[in-house]
N, C-alpha and C. Protein backbone atom coordinates (compact mmCIF):
# COMPACT_ATOMS: atom_id res chain seq x y z
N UNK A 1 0.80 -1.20 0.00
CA UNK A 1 0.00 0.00 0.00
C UNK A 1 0.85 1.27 0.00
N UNK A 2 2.72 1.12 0.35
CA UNK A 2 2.79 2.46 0.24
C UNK A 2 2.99 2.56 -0.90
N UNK A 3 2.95 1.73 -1.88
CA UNK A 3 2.82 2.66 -3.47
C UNK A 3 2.05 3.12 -3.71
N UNK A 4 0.62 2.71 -3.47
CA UNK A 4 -0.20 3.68 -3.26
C UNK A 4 -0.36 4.74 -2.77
N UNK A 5 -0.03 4.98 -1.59
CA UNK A 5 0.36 6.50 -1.00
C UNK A 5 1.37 7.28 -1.41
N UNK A 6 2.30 6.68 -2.19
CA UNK A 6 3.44 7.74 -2.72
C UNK A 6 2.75 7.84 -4.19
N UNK A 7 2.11 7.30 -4.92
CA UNK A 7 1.84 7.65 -6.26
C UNK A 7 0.66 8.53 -5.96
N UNK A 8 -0.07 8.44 -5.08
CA UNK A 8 -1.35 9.54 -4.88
C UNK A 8 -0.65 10.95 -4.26
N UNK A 9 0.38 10.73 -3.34
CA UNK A 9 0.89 12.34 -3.06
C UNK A 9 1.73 12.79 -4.14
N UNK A 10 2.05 11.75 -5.48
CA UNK A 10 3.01 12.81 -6.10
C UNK A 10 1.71 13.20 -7.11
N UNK A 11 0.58 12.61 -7.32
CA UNK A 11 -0.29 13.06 -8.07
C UNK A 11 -0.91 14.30 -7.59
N UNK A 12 -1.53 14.12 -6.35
CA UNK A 12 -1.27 16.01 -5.54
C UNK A 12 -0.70 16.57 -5.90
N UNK A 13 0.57 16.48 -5.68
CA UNK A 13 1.44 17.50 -6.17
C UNK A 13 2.07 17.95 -7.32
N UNK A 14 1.74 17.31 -8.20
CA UNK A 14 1.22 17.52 -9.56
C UNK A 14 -0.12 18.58 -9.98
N UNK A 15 -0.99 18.12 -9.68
CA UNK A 15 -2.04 19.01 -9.48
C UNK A 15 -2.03 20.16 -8.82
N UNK A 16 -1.06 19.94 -7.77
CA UNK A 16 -0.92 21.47 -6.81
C UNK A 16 -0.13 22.53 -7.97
N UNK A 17 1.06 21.81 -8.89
CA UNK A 17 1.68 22.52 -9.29
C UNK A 17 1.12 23.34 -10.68
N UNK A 18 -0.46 22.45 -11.00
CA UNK A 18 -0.80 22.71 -12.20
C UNK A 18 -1.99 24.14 -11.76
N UNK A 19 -2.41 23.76 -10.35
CA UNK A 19 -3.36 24.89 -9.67
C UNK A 19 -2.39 26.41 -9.73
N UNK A 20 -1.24 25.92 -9.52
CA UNK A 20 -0.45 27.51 -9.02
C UNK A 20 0.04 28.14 -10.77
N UNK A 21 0.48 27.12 -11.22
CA UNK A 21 0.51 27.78 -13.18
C UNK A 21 -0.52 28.36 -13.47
N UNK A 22 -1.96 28.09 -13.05
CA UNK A 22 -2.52 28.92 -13.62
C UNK A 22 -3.13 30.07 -12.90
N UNK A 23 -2.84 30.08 -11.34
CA UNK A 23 -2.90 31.43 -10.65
C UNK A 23 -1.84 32.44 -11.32
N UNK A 24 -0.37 31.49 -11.31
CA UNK A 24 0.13 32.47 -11.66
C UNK A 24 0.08 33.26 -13.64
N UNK A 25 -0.57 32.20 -14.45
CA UNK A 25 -1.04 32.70 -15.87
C UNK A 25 -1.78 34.11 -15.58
N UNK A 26 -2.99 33.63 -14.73
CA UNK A 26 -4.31 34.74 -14.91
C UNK A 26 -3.38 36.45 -14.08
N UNK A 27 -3.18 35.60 -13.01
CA UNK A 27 -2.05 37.27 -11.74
C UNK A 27 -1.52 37.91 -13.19
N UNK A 28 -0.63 37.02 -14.09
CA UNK A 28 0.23 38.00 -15.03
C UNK A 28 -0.85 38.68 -16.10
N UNK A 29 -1.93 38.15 -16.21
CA UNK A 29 -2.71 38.95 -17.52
C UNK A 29 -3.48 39.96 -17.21
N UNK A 30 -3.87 39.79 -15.68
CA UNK A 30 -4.49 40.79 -14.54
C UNK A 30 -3.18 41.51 -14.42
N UNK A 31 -1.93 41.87 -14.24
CA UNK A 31 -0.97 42.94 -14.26
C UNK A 31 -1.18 43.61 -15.60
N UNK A 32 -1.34 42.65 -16.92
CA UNK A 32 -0.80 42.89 -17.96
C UNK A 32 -1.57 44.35 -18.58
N UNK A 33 -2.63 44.78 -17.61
CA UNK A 33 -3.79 45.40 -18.16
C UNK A 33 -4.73 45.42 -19.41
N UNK A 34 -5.13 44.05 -19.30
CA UNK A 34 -5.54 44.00 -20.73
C UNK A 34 -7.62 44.34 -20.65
N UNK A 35 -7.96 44.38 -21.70
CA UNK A 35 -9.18 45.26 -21.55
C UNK A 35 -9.96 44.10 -20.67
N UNK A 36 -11.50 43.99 -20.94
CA UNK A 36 -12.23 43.02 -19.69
C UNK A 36 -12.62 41.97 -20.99
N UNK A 37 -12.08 42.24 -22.03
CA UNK A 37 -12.78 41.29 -23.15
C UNK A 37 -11.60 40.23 -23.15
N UNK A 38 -10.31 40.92 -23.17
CA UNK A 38 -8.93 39.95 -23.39
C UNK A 38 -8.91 39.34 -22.21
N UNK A 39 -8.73 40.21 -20.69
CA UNK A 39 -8.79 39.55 -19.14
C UNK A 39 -10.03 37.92 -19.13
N UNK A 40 -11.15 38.10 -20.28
CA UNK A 40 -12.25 37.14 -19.80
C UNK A 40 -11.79 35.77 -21.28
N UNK A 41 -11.49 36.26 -21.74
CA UNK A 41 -10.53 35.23 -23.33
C UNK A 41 -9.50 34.58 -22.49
N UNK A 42 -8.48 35.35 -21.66
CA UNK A 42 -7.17 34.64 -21.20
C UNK A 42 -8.00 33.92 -19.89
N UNK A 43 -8.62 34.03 -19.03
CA UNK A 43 -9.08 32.78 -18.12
C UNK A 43 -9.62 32.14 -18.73
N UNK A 44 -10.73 32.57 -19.49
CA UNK A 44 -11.26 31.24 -20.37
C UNK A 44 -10.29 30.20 -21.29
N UNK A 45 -9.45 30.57 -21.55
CA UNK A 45 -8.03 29.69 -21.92
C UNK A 45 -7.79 28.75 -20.97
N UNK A 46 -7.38 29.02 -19.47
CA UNK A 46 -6.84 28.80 -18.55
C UNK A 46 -7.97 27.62 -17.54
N UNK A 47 -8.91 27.89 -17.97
CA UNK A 47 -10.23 27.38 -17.10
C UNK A 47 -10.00 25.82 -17.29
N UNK A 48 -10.18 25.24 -18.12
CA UNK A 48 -9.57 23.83 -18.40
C UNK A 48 -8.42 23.04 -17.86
N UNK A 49 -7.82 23.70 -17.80
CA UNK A 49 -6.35 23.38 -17.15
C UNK A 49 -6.50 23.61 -15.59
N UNK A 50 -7.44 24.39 -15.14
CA UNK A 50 -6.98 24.84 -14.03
C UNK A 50 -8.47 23.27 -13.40
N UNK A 51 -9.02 23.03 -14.01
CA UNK A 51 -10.65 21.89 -13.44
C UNK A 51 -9.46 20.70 -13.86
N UNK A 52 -8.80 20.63 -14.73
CA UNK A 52 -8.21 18.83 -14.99
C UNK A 52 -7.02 19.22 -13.90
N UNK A 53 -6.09 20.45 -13.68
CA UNK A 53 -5.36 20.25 -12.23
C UNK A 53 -6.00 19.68 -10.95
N UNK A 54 -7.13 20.57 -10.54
CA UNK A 54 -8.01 20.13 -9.46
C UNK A 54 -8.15 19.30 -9.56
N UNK A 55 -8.78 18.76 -10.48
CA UNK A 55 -8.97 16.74 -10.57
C UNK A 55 -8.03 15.85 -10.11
N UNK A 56 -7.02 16.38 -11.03
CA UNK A 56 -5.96 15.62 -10.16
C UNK A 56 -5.51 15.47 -9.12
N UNK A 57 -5.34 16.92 -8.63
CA UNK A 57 -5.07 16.51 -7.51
C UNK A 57 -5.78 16.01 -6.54
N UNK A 58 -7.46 15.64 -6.64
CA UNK A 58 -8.42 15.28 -5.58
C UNK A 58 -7.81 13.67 -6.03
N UNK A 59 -7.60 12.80 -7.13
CA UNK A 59 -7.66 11.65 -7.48
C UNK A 59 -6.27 11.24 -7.08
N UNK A 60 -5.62 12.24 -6.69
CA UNK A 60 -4.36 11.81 -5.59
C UNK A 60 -4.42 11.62 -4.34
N UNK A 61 -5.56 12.88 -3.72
CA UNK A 61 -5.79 12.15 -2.18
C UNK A 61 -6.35 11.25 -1.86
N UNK A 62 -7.73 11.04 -3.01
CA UNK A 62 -8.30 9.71 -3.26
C UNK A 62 -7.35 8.57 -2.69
N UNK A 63 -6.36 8.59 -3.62
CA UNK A 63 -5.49 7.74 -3.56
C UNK A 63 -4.76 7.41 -2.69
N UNK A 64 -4.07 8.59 -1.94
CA UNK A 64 -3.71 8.79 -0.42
C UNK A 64 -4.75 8.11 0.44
N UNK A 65 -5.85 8.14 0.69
CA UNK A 65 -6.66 7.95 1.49
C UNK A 65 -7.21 6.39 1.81
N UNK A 66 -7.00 6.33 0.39
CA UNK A 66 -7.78 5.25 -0.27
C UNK A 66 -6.35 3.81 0.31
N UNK A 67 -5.01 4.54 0.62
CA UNK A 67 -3.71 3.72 0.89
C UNK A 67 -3.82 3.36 2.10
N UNK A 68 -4.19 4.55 3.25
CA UNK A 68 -4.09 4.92 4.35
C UNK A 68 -4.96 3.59 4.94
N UNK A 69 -6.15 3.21 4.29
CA UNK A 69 -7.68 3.14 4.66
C UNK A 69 -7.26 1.79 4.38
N UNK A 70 -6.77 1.14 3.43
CA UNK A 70 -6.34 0.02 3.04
C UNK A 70 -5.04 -0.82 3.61
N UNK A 71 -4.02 0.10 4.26
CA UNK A 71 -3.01 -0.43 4.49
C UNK A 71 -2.82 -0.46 6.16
């Protein structure tokens, strides 16, 4: 079971790292001053990426949990 728990926390953290790319995408296009039409185009870019990060990373604690609970 701890492969299970180490493949679900690196999948977290995967996902954690894919959550903060796209805080930090949208922070830079929100500096970038772009009008409210380009600001709502560049998250809508970003929106996808930022729901399949989250996923992941929930299907890592899943996984964590799911080790913990099992082992």
């Amino acid at each position: 079971m701890q492969s299970l728990i180490w493949s679900g926390a690196a999948l977290s953290v995967v996902g954690l790292a894919g959550l903060v790319w796209c805080i930090v995408t949208v922070a830079r296009a929100r500096r970038a001053g772009l009008s409210d039409e380009a600001l709502r185009a560049e998250v809508q870019k970003v929106l996808p990426y930022n729901l399949g990060a989250l996923g992941l990373s929930v299907i890592g604690l899943m996984l964590v949990i799911l080790g913990i609970f099992l082992g």
